[in-house]
N, C-alpha and C. Protein backbone atom coordinates (compact mmCIF):
# COMPACT_ATOMS: atom_id res chain seq x y z
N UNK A 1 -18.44 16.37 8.04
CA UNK A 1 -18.71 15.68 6.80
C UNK A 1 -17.85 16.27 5.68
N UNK A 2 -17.58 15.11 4.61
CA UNK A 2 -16.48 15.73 3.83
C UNK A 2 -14.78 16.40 4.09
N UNK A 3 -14.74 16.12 5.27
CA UNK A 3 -13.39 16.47 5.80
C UNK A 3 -13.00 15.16 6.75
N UNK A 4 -11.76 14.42 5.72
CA UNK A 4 -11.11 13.20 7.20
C UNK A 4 -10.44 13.65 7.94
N UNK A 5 -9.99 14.92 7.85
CA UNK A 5 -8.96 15.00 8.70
C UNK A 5 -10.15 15.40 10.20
N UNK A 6 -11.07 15.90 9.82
CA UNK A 6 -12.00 16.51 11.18
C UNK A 6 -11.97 15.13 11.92
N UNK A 7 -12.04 14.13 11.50
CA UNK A 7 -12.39 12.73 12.11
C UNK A 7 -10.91 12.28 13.30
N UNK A 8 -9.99 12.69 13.11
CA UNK A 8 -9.23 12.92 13.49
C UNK A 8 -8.73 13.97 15.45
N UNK A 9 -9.29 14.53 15.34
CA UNK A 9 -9.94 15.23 16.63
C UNK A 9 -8.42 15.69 16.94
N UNK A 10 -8.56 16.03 18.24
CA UNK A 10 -7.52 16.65 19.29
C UNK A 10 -5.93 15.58 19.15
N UNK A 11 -6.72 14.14 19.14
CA UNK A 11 -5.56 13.29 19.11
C UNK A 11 -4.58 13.43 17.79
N UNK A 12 -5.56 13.69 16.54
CA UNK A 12 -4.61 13.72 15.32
C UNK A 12 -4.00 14.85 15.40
N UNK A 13 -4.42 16.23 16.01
CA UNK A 13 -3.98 17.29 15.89
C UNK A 13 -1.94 16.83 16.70
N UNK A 14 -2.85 16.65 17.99
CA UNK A 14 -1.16 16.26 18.70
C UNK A 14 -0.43 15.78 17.73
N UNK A 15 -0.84 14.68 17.08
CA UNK A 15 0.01 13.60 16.24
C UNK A 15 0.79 14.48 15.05
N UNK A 16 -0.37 14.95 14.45
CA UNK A 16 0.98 15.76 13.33
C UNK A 16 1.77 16.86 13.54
N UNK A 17 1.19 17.47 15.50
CA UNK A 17 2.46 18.67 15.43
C UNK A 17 3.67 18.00 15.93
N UNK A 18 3.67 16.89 16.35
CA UNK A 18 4.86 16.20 16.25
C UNK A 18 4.74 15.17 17.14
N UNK A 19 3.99 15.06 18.09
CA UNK A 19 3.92 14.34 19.26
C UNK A 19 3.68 12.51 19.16
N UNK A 20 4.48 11.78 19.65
CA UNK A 20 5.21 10.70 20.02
C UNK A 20 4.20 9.60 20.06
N UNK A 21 3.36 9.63 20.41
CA UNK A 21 2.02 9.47 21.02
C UNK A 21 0.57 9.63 21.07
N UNK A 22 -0.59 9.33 20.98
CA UNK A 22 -1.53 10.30 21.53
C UNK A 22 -2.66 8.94 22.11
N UNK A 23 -3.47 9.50 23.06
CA UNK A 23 -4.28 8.88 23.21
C UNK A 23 -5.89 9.43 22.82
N UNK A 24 -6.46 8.76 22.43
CA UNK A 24 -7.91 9.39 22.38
C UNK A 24 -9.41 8.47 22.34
N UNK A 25 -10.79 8.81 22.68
CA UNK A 25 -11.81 7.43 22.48
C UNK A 25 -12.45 7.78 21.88
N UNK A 26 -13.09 7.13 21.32
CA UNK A 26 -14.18 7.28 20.38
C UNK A 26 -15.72 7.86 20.83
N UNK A 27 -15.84 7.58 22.15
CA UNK A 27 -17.13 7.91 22.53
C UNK A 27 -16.79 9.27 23.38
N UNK A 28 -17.77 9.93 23.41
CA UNK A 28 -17.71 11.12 24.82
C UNK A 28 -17.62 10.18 26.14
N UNK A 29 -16.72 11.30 26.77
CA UNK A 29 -16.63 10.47 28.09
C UNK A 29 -16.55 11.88 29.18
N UNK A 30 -16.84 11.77 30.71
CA UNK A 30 -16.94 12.68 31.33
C UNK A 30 -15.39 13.25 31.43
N UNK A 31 -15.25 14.52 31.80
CA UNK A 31 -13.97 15.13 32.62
C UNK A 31 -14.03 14.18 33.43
N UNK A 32 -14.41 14.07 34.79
CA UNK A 32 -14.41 13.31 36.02
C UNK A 32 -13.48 11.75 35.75
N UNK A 33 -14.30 11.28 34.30
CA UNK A 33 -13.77 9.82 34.25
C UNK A 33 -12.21 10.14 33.45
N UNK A 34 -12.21 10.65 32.88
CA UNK A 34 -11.17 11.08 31.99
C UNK A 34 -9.64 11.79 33.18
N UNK A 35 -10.01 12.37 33.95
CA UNK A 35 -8.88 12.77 35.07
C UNK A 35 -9.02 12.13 35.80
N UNK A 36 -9.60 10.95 36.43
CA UNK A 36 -9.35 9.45 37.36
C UNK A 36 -8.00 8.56 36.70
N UNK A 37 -8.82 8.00 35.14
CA UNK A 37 -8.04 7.66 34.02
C UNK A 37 -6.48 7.89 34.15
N UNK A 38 -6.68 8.84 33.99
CA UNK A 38 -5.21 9.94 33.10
C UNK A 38 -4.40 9.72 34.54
N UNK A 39 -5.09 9.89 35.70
CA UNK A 39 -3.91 10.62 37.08
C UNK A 39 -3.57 8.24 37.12
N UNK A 40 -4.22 7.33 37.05
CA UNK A 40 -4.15 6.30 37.06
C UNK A 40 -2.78 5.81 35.94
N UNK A 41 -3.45 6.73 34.84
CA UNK A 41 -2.27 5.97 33.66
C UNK A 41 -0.93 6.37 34.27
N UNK A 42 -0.40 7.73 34.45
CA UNK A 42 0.63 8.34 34.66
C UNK A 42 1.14 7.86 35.98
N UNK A 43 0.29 6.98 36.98
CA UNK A 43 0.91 6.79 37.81
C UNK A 43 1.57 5.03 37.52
N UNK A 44 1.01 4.79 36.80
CA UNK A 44 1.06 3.28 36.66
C UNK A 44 2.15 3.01 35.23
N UNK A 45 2.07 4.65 34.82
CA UNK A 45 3.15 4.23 33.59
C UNK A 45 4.79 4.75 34.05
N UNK A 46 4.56 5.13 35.57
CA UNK A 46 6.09 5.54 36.43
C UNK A 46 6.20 3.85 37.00
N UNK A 47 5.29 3.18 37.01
CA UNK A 47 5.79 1.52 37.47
C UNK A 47 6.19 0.34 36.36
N UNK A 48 5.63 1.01 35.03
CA UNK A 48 5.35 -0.24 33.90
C UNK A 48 6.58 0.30 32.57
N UNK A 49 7.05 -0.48 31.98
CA UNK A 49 7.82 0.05 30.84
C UNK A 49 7.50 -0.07 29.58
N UNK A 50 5.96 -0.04 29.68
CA UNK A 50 4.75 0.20 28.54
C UNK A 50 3.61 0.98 28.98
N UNK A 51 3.62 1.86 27.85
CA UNK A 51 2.07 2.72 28.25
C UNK A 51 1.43 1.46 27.78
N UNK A 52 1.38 0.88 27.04
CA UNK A 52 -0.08 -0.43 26.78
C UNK A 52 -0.35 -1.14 28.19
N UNK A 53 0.54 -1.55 28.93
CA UNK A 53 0.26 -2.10 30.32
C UNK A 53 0.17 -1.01 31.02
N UNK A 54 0.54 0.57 31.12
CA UNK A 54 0.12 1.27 32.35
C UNK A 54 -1.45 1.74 31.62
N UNK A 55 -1.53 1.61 30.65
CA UNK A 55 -3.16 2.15 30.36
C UNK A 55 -3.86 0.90 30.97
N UNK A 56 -3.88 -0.65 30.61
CA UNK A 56 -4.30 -1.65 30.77
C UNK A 56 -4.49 -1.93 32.14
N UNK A 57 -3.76 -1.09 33.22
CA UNK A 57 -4.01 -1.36 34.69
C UNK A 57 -4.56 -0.36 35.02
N UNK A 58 -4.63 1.00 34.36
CA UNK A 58 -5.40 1.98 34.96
C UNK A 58 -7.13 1.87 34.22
N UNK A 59 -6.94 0.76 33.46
CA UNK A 59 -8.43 1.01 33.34
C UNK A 59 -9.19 -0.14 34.56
């Protein structure tokens, strides 16, 4: 409370140390679902020439 940048989380942190990118959700979500996810995106974003379509098939 009283701080936007806290609202911001892990993803904003990446974002302003310089990083290209970030992904992040709004709700808690498990480890378990979160490294299914992630090993899905990365494999699907070595086939797609958009992370918006390799996220969109790994979900």
């Amino acid at each position: 409370m009283g701080n936007l940048q806290a609202e911001l989380g892990f993803a904003g942190f990446a974002l302003q140390a310089g990083a290209r990118s970030a992904l992040a959700s709004l709700w808690r979500v498990s480890a378990e679902a979160t490294t299914g996810l992630m090993t899905t995106f990365y494999q699907q974003l070595d086939q797609q020439t958009t992370k918006t379509e390799a996220l969109r098939q790994a979900n």
